[in-house]
C-alpha atoms as a PDB file:
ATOM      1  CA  UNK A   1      -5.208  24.742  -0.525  1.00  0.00           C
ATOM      2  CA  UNK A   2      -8.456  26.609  -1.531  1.00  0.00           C
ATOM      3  CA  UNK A   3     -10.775  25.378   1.219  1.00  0.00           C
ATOM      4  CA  UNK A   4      -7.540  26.463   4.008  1.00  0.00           C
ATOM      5  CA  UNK A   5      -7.347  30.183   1.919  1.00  0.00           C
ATOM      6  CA  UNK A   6     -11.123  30.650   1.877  1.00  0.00           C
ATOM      7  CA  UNK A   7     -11.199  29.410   6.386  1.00  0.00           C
ATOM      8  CA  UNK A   8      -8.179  32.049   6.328  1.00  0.00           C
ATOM      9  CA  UNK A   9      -9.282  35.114   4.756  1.00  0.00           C
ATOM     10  CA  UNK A  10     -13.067  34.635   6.388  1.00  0.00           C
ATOM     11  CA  UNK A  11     -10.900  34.924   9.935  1.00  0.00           C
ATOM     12  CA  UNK A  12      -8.772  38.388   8.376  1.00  0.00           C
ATOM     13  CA  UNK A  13     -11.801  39.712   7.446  1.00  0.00           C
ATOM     14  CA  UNK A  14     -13.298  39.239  11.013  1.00  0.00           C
ATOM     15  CA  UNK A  15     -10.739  40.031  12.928  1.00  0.00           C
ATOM     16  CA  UNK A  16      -9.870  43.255  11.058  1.00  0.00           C
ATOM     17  CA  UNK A  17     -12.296  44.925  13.938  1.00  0.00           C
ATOM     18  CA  UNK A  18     -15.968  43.493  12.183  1.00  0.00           C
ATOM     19  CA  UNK A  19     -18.571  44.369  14.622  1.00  0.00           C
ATOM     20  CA  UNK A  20     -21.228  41.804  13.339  1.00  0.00           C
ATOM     21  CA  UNK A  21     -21.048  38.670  11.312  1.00  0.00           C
ATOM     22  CA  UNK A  22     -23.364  38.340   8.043  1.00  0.00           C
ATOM     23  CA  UNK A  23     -25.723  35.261   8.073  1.00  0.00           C
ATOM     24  CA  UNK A  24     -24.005  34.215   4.714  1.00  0.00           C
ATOM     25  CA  UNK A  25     -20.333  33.913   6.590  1.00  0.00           C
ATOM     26  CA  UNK A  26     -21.584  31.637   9.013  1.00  0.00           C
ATOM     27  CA  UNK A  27     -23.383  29.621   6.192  1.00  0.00           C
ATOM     28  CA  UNK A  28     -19.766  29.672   4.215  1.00  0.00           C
ATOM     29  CA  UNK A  29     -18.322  28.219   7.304  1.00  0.00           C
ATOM     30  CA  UNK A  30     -20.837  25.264   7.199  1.00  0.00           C
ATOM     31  CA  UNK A  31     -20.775  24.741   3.609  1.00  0.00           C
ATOM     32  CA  UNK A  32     -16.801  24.226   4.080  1.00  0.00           C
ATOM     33  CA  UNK A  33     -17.257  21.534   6.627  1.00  0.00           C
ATOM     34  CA  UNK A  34     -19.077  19.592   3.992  1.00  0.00           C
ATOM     35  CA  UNK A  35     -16.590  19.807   1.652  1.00  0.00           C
ATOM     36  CA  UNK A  36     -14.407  18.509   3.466  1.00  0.00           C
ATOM     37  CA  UNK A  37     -16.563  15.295   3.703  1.00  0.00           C
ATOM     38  CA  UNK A  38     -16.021  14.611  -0.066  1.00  0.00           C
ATOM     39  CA  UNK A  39     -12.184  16.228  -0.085  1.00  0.00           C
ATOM     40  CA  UNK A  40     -11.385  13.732   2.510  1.00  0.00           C
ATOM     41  CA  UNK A  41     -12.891  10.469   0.655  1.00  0.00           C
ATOM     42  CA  UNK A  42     -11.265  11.844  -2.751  1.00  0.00           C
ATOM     43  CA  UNK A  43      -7.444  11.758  -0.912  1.00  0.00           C
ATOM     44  CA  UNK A  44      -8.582   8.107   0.356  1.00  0.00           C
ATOM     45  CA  UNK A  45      -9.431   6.842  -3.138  1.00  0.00           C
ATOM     46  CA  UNK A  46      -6.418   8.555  -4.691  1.00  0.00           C
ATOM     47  CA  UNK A  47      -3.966   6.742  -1.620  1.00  0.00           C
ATOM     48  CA  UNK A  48      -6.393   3.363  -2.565  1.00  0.00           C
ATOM     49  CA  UNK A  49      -5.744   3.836  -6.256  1.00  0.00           C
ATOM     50  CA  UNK A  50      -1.779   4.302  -6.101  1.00  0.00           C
ATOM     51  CA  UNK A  51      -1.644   0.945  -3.304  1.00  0.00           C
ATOM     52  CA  UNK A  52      -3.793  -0.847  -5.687  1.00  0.00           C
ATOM     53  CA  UNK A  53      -1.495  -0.554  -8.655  1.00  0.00           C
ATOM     54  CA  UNK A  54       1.086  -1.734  -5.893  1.00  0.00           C
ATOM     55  CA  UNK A  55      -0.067  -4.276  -4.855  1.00  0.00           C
ATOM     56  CA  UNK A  56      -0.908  -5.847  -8.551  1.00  0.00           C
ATOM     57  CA  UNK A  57       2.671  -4.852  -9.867  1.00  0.00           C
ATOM     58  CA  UNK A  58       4.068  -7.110  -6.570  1.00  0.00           C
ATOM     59  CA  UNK A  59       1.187 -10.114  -7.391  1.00  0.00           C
ATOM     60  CA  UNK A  60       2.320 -10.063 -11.634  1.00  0.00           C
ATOM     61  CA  UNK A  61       5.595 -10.434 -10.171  1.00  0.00           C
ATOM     62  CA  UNK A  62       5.282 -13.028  -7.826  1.00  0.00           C
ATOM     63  CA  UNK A  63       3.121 -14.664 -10.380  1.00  0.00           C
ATOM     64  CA  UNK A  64       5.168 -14.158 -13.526  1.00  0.00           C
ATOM     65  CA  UNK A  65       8.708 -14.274 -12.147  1.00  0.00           C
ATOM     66  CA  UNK A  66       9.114 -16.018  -8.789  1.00  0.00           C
ATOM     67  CA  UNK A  67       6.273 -18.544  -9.518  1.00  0.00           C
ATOM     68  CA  UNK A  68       8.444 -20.024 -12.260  1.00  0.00           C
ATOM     69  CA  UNK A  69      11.544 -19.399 -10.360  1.00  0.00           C
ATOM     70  CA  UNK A  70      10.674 -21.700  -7.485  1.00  0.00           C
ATOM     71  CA  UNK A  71       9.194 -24.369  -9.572  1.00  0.00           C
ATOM     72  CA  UNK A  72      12.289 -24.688 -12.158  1.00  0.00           C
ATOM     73  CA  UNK A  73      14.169 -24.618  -8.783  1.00  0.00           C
ATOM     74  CA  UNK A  74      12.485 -27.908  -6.671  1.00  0.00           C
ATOM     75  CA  UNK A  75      11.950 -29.789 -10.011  1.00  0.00           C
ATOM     76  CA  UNK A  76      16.137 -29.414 -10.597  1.00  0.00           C
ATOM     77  CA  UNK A  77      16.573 -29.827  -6.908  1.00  0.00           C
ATOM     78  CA  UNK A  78      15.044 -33.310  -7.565  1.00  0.00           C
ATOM     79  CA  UNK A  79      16.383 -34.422 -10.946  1.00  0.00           C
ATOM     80  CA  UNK A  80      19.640 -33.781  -8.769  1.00  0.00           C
ATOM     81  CA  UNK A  81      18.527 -36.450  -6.063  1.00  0.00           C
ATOM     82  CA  UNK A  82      17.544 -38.913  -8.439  1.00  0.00           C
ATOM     83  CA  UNK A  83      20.713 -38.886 -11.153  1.00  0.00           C
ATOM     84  CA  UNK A  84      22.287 -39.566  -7.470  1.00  0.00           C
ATOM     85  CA  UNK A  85      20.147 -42.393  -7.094  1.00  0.00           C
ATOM     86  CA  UNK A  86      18.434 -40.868  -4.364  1.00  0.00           C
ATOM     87  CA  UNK A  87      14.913 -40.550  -3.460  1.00  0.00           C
ATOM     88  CA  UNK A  88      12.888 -37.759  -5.623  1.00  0.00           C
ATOM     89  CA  UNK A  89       9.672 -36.947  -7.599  1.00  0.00           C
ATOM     90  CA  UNK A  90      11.356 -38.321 -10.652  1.00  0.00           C
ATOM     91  CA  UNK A  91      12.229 -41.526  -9.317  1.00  0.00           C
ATOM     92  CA  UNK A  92       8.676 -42.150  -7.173  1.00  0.00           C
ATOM     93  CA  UNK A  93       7.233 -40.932 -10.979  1.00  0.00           C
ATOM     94  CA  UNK A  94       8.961 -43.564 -13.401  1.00  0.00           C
ATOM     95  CA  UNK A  95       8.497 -46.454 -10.309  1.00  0.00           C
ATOM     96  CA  UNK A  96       4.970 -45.602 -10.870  1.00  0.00           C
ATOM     97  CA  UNK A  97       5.206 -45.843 -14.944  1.00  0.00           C
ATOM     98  CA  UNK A  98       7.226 -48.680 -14.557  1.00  0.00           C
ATOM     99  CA  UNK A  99       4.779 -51.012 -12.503  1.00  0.00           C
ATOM    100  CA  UNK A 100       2.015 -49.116 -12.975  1.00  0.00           C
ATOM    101  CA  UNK A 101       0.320 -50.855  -9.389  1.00  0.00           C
ATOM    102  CA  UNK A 102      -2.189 -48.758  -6.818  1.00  0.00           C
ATOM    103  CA  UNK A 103       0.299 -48.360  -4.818  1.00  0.00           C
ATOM    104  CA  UNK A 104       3.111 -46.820  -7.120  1.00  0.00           C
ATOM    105  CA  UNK A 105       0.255 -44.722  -8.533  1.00  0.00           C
ATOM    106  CA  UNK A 106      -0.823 -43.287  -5.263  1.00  0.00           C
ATOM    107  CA  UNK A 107       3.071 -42.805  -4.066  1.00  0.00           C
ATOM    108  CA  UNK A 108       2.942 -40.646  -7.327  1.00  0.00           C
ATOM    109  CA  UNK A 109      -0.129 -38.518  -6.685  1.00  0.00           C
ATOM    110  CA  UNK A 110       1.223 -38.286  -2.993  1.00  0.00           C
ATOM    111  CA  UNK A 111       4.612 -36.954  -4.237  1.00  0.00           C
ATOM    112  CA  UNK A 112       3.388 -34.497  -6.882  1.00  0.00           C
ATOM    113  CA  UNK A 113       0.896 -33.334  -4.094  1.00  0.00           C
ATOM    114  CA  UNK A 114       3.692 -32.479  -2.243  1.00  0.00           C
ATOM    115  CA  UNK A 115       5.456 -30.525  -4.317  1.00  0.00           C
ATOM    116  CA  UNK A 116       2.622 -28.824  -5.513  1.00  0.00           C
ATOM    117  CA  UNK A 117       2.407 -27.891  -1.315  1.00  0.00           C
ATOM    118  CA  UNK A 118       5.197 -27.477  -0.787  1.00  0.00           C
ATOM    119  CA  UNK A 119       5.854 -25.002  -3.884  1.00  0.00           C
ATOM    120  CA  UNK A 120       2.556 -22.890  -3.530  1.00  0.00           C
ATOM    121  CA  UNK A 121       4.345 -22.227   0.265  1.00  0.00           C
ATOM    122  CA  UNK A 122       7.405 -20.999  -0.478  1.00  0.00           C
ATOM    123  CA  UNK A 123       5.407 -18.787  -3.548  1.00  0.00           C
ATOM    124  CA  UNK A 124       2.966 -17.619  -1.172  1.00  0.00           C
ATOM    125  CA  UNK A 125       5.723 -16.805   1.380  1.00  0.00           C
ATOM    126  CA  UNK A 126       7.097 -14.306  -0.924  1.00  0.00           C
ATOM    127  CA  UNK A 127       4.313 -12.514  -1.671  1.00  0.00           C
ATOM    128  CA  UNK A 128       3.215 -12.222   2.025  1.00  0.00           C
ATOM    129  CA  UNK A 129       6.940 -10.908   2.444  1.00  0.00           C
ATOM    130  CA  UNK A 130       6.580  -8.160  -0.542  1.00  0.00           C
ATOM    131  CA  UNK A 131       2.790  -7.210   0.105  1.00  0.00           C
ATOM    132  CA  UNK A 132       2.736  -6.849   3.961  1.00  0.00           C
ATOM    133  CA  UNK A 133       5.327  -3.579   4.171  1.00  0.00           C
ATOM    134  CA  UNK A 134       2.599  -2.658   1.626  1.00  0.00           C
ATOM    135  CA  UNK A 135      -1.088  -3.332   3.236  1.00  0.00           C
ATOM    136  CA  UNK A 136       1.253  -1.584   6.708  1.00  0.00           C
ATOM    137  CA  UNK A 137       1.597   1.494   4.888  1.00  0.00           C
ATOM    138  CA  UNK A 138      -1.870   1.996   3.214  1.00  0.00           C
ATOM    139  CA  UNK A 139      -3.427   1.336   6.474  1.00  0.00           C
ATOM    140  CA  UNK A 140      -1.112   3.981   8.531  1.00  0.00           C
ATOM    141  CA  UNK A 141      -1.332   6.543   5.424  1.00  0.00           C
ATOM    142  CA  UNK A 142      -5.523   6.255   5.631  1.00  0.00           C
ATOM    143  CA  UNK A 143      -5.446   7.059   8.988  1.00  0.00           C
ATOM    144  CA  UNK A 144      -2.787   9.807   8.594  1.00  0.00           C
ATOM    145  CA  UNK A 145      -5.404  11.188   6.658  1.00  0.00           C
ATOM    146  CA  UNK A 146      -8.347  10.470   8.563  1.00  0.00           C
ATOM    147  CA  UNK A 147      -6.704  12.167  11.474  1.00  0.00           C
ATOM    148  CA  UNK A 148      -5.674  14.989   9.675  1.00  0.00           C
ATOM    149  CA  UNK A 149      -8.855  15.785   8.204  1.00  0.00           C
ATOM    150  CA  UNK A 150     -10.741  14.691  11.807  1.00  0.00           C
ATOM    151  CA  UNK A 151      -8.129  17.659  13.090  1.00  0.00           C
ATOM    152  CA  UNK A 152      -9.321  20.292  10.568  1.00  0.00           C
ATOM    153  CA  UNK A 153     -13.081  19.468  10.820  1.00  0.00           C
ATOM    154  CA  UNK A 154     -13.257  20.165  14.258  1.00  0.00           C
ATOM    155  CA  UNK A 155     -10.904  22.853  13.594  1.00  0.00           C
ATOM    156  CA  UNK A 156     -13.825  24.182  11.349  1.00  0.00           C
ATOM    157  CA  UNK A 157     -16.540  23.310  13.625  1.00  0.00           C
ATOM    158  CA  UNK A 158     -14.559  25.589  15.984  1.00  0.00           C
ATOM    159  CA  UNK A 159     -14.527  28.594  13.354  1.00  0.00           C
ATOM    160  CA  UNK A 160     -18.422  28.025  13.250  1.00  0.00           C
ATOM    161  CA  UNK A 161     -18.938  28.031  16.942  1.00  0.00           C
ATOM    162  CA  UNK A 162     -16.919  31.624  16.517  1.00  0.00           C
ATOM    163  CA  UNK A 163     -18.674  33.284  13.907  1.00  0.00           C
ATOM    164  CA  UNK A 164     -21.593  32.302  15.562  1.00  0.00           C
ATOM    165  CA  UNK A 165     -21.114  34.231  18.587  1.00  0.00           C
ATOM    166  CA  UNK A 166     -18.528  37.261  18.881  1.00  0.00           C
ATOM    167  CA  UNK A 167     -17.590  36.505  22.489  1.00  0.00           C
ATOM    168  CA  UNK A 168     -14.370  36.552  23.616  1.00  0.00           C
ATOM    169  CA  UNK A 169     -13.682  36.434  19.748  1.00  0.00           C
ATOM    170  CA  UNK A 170     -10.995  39.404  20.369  1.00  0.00           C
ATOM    171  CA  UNK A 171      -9.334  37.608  22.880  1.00  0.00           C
ATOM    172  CA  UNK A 172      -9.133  34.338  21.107  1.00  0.00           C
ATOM    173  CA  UNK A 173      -8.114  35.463  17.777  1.00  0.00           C
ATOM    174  CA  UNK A 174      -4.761  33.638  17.739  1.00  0.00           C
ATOM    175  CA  UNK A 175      -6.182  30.144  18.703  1.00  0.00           C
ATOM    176  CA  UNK A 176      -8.752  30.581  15.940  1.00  0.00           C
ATOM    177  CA  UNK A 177      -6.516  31.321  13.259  1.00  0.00           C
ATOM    178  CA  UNK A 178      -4.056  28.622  14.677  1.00  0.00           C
ATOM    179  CA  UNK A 179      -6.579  25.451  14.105  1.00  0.00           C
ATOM    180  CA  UNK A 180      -7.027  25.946  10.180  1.00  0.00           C
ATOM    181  CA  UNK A 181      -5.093  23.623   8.251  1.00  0.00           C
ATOM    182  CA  UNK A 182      -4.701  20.449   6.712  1.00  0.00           C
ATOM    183  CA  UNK A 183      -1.477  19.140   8.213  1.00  0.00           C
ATOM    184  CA  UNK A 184      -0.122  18.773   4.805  1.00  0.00           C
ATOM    185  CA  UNK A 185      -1.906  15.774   4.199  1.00  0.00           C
ATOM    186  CA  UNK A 186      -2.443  16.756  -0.249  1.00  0.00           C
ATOM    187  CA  UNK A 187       1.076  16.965  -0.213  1.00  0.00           C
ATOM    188  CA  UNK A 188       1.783  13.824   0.983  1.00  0.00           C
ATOM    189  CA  UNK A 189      -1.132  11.579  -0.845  1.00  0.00           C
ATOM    190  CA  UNK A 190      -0.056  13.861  -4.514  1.00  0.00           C
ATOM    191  CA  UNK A 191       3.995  13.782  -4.066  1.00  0.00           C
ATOM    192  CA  UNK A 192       5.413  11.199  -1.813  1.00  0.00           C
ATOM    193  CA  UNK A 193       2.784   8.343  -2.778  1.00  0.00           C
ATOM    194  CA  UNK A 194       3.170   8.872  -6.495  1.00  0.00           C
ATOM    195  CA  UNK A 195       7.043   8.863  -6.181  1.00  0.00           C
ATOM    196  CA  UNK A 196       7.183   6.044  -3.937  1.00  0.00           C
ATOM    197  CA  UNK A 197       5.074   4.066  -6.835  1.00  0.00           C
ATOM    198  CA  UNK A 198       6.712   4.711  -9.564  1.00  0.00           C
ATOM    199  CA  UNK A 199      10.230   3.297  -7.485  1.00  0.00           C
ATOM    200  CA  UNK A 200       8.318   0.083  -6.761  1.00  0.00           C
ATOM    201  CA  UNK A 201       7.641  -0.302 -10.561  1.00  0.00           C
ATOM    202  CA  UNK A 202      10.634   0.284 -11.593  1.00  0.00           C
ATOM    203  CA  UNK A 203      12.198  -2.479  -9.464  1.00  0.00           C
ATOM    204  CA  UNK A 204       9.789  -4.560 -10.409  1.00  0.00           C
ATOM    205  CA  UNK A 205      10.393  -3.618 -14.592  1.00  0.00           C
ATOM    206  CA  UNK A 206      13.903  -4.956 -13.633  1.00  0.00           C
ATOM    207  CA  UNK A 207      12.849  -8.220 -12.226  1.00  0.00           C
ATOM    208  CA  UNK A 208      10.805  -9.230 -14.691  1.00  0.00           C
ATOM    209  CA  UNK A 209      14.204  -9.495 -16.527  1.00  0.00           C
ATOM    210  CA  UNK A 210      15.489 -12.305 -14.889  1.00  0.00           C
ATOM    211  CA  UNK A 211      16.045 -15.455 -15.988  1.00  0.00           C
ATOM    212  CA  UNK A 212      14.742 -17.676 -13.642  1.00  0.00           C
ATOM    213  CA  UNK A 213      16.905 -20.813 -14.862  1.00  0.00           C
ATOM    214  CA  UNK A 214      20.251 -18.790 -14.650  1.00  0.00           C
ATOM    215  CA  UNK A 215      22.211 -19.974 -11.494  1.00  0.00           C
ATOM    216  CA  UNK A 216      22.301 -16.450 -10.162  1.00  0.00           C
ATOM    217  CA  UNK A 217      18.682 -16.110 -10.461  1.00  0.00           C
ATOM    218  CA  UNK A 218      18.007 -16.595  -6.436  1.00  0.00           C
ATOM    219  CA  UNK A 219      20.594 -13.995  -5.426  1.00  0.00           C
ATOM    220  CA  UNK A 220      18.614 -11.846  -7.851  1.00  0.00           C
ATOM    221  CA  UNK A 221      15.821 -12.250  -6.636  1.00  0.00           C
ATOM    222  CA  UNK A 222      16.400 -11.766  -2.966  1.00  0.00           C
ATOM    223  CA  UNK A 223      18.435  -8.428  -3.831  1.00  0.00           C
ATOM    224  CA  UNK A 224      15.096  -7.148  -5.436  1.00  0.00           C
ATOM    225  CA  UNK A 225      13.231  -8.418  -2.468  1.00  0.00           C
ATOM    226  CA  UNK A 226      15.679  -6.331  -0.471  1.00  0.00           C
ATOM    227  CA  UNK A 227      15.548  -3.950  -2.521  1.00  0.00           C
ATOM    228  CA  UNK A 228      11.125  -3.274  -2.273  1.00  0.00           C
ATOM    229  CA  UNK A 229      11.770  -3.645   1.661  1.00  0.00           C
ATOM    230  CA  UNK A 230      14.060  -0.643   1.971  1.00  0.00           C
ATOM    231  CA  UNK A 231      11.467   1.378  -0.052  1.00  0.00           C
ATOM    232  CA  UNK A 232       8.453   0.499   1.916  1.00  0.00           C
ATOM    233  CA  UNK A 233      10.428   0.856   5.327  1.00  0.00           C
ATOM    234  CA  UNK A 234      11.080   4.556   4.106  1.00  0.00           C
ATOM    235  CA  UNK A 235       9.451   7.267   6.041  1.00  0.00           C
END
């Protein structure tokens, strides 16, 4: 990284047997801890922007595919009951048409409020399922970061302190040159992040594909579920 080459080569320079330290080196020095200010915020909005897509792929999904799913699912669950005879939506629905009294109409509104409950649960159940491995990992990547950047900023502020004062700058010439780096922390925001996006995508391409209404459709769907937990419980 540019900002770790320029630390690096101000410390070979020094420690090459300099006897004095130019007010400009110093200056450099200072100038690099505020870059690293805005480098650090520019890896959190790039780690931000590749989450966010995340997280909307998982919500279309939920929203577009499993949404549907569970609805075509309860309402055949009760046609079921009630070609049985037994008590359903249907059958509280056409008692209601039927007698059309207070009662039968508010047994109606009751029921469909019900199922509206009871399906928005199981929907939102899902999505809590898919998005939390999510939100974990944003949060302990953006400290990752935070920490490594916390490590190389006092790292720097450490190269200041030297170059402001040559003592004992012999003898502590390994330390220095030790501290500088970034702990890898580009690397993992530009490679592993992107990667790790496109994968969740792609699984999610594929499970747009499914037809809700098939009778496989819930095996499906919990083998793509599976499938988005084993990538987010990656390391």
């Amino acid at each position: 990284m540019r900002v770790k080459n320029i630390v690096s080569i101000v410390f070979i320079i020094l420690l090459a047997g300099c006897a004095s330290v130019p007010k400009e080196t110093v200056l450099l020095s200072q100038t690099i801890g505020n870059d690293l200010q805005v480098l650090q915020q520019s890896h959190r909005n790039l780690a931000e922007l590749y989450f966010n897509k995340i997280k909307t792929d998982i919500n279309t999904f939920v929203d577009d595919v499993y949404a549907p799913f569970v609805i075509h699912y309860v309402l055949n669950k009760e046609l079921q009951s009630f070609k049985k005879g037994e008590p359903s939506l249907y059958g509280t629905l056409e008692l209601a048409g039927q007698k059309e009294g207070k009662q039968e109409s508010e047994n109606a509104v009751n029921e469909m409020a019900n199922f509206q409950n009871s399906a928005r649960k199981q929907i939102e159940k899902k999505r809590a399922e898919l998005l939390n491995p999510i939100l974990i990992q944003e949060t302990e990547l953006l400290k990752a970061i935070n920490k490594s950047y916390l490590q190389v900023n006092n790292a720097n502020t450490s190269v200041t302190i030297y170059l402001q004062s040559l003592r004992k700058l012999k003898e502590e010439q390994g330390q220095a040159l030790s501290i500088v780096g970034l702990a890898g922390a580009d690397t993992l925001v530009g490679n592993s992040l992107a990667n790790f996006s496109e994968q969740v995508e792609e699984v999610l391409k594929r499970g747009k594909e499914i037809d809700v209404k098939s009778d496989d459709a819930y095996q499906k769907l919990q083998e793509l579920t599976n499938k988005i937990k084993s990538l987010t419980s990656k390391k």
